[in-house]
Structure formats: structure tokens, C-alpha cells
C-alpha atoms as a PDB file:
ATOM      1  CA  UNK A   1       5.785  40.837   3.905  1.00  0.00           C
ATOM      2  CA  UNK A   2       6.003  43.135   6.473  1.00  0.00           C
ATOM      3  CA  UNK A   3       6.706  42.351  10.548  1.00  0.00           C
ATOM      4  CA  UNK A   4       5.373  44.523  12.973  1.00  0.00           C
ATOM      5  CA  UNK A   5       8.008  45.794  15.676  1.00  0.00           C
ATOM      6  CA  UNK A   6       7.051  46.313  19.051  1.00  0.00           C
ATOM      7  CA  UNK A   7       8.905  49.403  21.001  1.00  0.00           C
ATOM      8  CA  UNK A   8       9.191  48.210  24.592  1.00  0.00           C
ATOM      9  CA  UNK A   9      12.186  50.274  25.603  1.00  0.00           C
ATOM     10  CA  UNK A  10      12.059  53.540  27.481  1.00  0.00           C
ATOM     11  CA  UNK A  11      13.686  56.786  27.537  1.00  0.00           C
ATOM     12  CA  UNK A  12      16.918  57.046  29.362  1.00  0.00           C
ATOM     13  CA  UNK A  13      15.493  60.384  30.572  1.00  0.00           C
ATOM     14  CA  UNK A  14      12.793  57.602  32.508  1.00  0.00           C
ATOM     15  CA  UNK A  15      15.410  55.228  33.418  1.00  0.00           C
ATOM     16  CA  UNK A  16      17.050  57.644  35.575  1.00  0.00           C
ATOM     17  CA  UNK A  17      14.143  59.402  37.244  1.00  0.00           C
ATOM     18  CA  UNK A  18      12.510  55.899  38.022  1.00  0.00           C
ATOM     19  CA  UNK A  19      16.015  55.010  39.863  1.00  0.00           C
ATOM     20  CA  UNK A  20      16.431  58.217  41.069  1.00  0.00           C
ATOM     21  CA  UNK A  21      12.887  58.402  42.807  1.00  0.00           C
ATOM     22  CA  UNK A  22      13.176  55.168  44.025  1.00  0.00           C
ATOM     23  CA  UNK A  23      16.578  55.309  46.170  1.00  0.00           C
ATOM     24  CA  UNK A  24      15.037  58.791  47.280  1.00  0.00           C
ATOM     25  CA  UNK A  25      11.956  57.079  48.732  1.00  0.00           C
ATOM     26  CA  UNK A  26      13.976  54.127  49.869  1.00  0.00           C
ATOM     27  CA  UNK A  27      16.421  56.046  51.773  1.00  0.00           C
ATOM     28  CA  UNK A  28      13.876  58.758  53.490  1.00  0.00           C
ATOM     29  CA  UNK A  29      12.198  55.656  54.802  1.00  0.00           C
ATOM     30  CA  UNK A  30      15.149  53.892  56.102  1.00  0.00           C
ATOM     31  CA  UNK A  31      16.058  57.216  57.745  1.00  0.00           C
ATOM     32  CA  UNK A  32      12.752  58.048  59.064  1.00  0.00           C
ATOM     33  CA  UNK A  33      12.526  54.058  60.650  1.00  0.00           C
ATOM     34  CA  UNK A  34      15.927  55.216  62.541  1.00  0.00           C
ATOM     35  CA  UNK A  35      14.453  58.281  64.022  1.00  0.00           C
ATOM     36  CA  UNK A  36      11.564  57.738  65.003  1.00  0.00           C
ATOM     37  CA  UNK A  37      10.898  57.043  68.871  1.00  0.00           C
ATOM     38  CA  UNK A  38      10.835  53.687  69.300  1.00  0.00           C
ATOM     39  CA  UNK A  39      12.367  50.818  70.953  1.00  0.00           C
ATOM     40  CA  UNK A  40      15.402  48.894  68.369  1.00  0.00           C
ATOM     41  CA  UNK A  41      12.691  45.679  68.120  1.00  0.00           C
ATOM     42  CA  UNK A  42      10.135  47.703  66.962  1.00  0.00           C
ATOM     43  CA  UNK A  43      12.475  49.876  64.598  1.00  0.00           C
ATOM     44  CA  UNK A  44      13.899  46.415  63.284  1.00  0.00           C
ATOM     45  CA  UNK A  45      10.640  44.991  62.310  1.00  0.00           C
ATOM     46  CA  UNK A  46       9.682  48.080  60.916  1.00  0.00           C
ATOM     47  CA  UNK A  47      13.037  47.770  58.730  1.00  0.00           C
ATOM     48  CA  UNK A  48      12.782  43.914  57.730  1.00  0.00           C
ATOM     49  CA  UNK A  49       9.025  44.882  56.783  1.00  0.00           C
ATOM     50  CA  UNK A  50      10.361  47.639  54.390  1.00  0.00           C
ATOM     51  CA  UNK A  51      12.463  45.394  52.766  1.00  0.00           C
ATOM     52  CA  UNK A  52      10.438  42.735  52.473  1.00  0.00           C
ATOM     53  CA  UNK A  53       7.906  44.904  50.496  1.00  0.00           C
ATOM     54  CA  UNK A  54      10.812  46.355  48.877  1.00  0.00           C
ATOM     55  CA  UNK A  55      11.288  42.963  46.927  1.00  0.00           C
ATOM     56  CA  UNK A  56       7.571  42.159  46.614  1.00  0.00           C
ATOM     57  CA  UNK A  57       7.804  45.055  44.311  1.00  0.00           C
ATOM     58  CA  UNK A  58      10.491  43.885  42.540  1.00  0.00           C
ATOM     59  CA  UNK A  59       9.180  40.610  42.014  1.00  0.00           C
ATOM     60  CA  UNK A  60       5.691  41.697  40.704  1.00  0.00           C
ATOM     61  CA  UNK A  61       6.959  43.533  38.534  1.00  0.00           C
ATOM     62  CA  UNK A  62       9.536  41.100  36.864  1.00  0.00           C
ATOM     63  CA  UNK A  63       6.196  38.657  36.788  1.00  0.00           C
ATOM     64  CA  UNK A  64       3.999  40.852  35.204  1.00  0.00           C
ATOM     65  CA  UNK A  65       6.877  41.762  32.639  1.00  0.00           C
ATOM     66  CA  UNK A  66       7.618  38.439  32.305  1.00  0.00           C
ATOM     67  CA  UNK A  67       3.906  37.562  31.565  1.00  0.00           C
ATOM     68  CA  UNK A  68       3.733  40.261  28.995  1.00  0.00           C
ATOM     69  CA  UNK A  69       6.566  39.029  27.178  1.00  0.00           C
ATOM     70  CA  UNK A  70       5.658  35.320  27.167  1.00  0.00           C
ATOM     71  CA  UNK A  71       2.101  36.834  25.988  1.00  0.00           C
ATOM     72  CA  UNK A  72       3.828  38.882  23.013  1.00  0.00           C
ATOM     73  CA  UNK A  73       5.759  35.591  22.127  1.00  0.00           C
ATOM     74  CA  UNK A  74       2.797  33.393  21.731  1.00  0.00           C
ATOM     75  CA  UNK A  75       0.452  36.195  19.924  1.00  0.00           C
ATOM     76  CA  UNK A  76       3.846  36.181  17.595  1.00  0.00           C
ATOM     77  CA  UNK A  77       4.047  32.402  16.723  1.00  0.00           C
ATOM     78  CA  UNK A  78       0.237  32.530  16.153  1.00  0.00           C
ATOM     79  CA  UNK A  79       0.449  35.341  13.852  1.00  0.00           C
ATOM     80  CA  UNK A  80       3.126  33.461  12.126  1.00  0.00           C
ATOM     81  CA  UNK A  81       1.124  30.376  11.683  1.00  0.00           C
ATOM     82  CA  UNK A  82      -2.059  31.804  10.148  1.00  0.00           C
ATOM     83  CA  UNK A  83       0.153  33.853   7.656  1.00  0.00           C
ATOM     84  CA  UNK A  84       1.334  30.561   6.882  1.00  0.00           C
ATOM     85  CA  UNK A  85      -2.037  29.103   6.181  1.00  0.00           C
ATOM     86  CA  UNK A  86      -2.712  31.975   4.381  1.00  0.00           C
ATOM     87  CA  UNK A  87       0.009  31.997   2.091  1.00  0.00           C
ATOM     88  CA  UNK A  88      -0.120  28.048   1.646  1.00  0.00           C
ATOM     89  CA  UNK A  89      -4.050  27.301   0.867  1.00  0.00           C
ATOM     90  CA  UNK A  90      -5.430  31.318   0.021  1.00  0.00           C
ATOM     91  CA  UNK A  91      -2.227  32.921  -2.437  1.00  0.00           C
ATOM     92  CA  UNK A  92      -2.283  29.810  -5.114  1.00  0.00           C
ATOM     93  CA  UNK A  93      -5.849  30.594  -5.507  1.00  0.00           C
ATOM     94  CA  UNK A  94      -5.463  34.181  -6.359  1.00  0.00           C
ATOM     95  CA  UNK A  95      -2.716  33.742  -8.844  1.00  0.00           C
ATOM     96  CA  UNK A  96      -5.200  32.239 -10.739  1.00  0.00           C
END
């Protein structure tokens, strides 16, 4: 009997460029928050806004992994129980 692997892992090549994007997007907006002309209140809520959404990301992400997972998991112990059925009432009655 043979299990079906699922490849969820990406490329280290992607690994790096998604990190690498990301602090180049998170720093150009923290810089361009501290130069543009405005008063330090305005700038700050500007800044605690940024990261704010900054970890919104973050968490959507981990829930929708986290979903997808859960979702593999269960589609997993289902597949596990029919073969079981299967093998239990439908193999006796082909040997036969």
C-alpha cells in the first residue's frame, strides 16, 4: 500500500527573496514615515499603523497555514479509515 506525500516546503532560493523583499519594503516605509513633512503625532500614528498591519499579515497567514494543515490532517485520517473499511469488509471477498 502506497501513501501519498505531500511537498509543502519551498525553495531556499524563495525563502530568501520572500525575506529579502519583505525587510526591503518594511524598511523603505519606515524611512519614508520619517521623512515625510509632518508633525511627530502624525508620523507616530502613521508608524504604529504600519506595524500593526505588519502583524495582521503575519497572523493571517499563520491562520490560513494553520487551517490548511489541520485540513490535510483530517482529509488524512479519513483516507485512512475508508482504506480500512476497504481492506476489512471488500479484500476477504476478492480472495475468494
Amino acid at each position: 500500500m502506497a501513501s501519498t506525500q505531500y511537498e509543502t516546503s519551498n525553495t531556499q532560493s524563495f525563502f530568501v527573496l520572500s525575506w529579502v523583499s519583505f525587510a526591503i519594503a518594511f524598511v523603505g516605509s519606515l524611512i519614508g514615515i520619517y521623512f515625510i513633512p509632518m508633525d511627530i503625532y502624525a508620523k507616530a500614528f502613521l508608524g504604529m499603523a504600519y506595524l500593526f498591519s505588519i502583524s495582521a499579515c503575519f497572523m493571517v497567514a499563520k491562520v490560513v497555514r494553520d487551517k490548511q494543515e489541520s485540513g490535510m490532517l483530517i482529509n488524512k485520517i479519513e483516507k485512512a479509515k475508508t482504506e480500512k473499511l476497504i481492506n476489512k469488509y471488500v479484500t476477504p471477498d476478492l480472495a475468494e
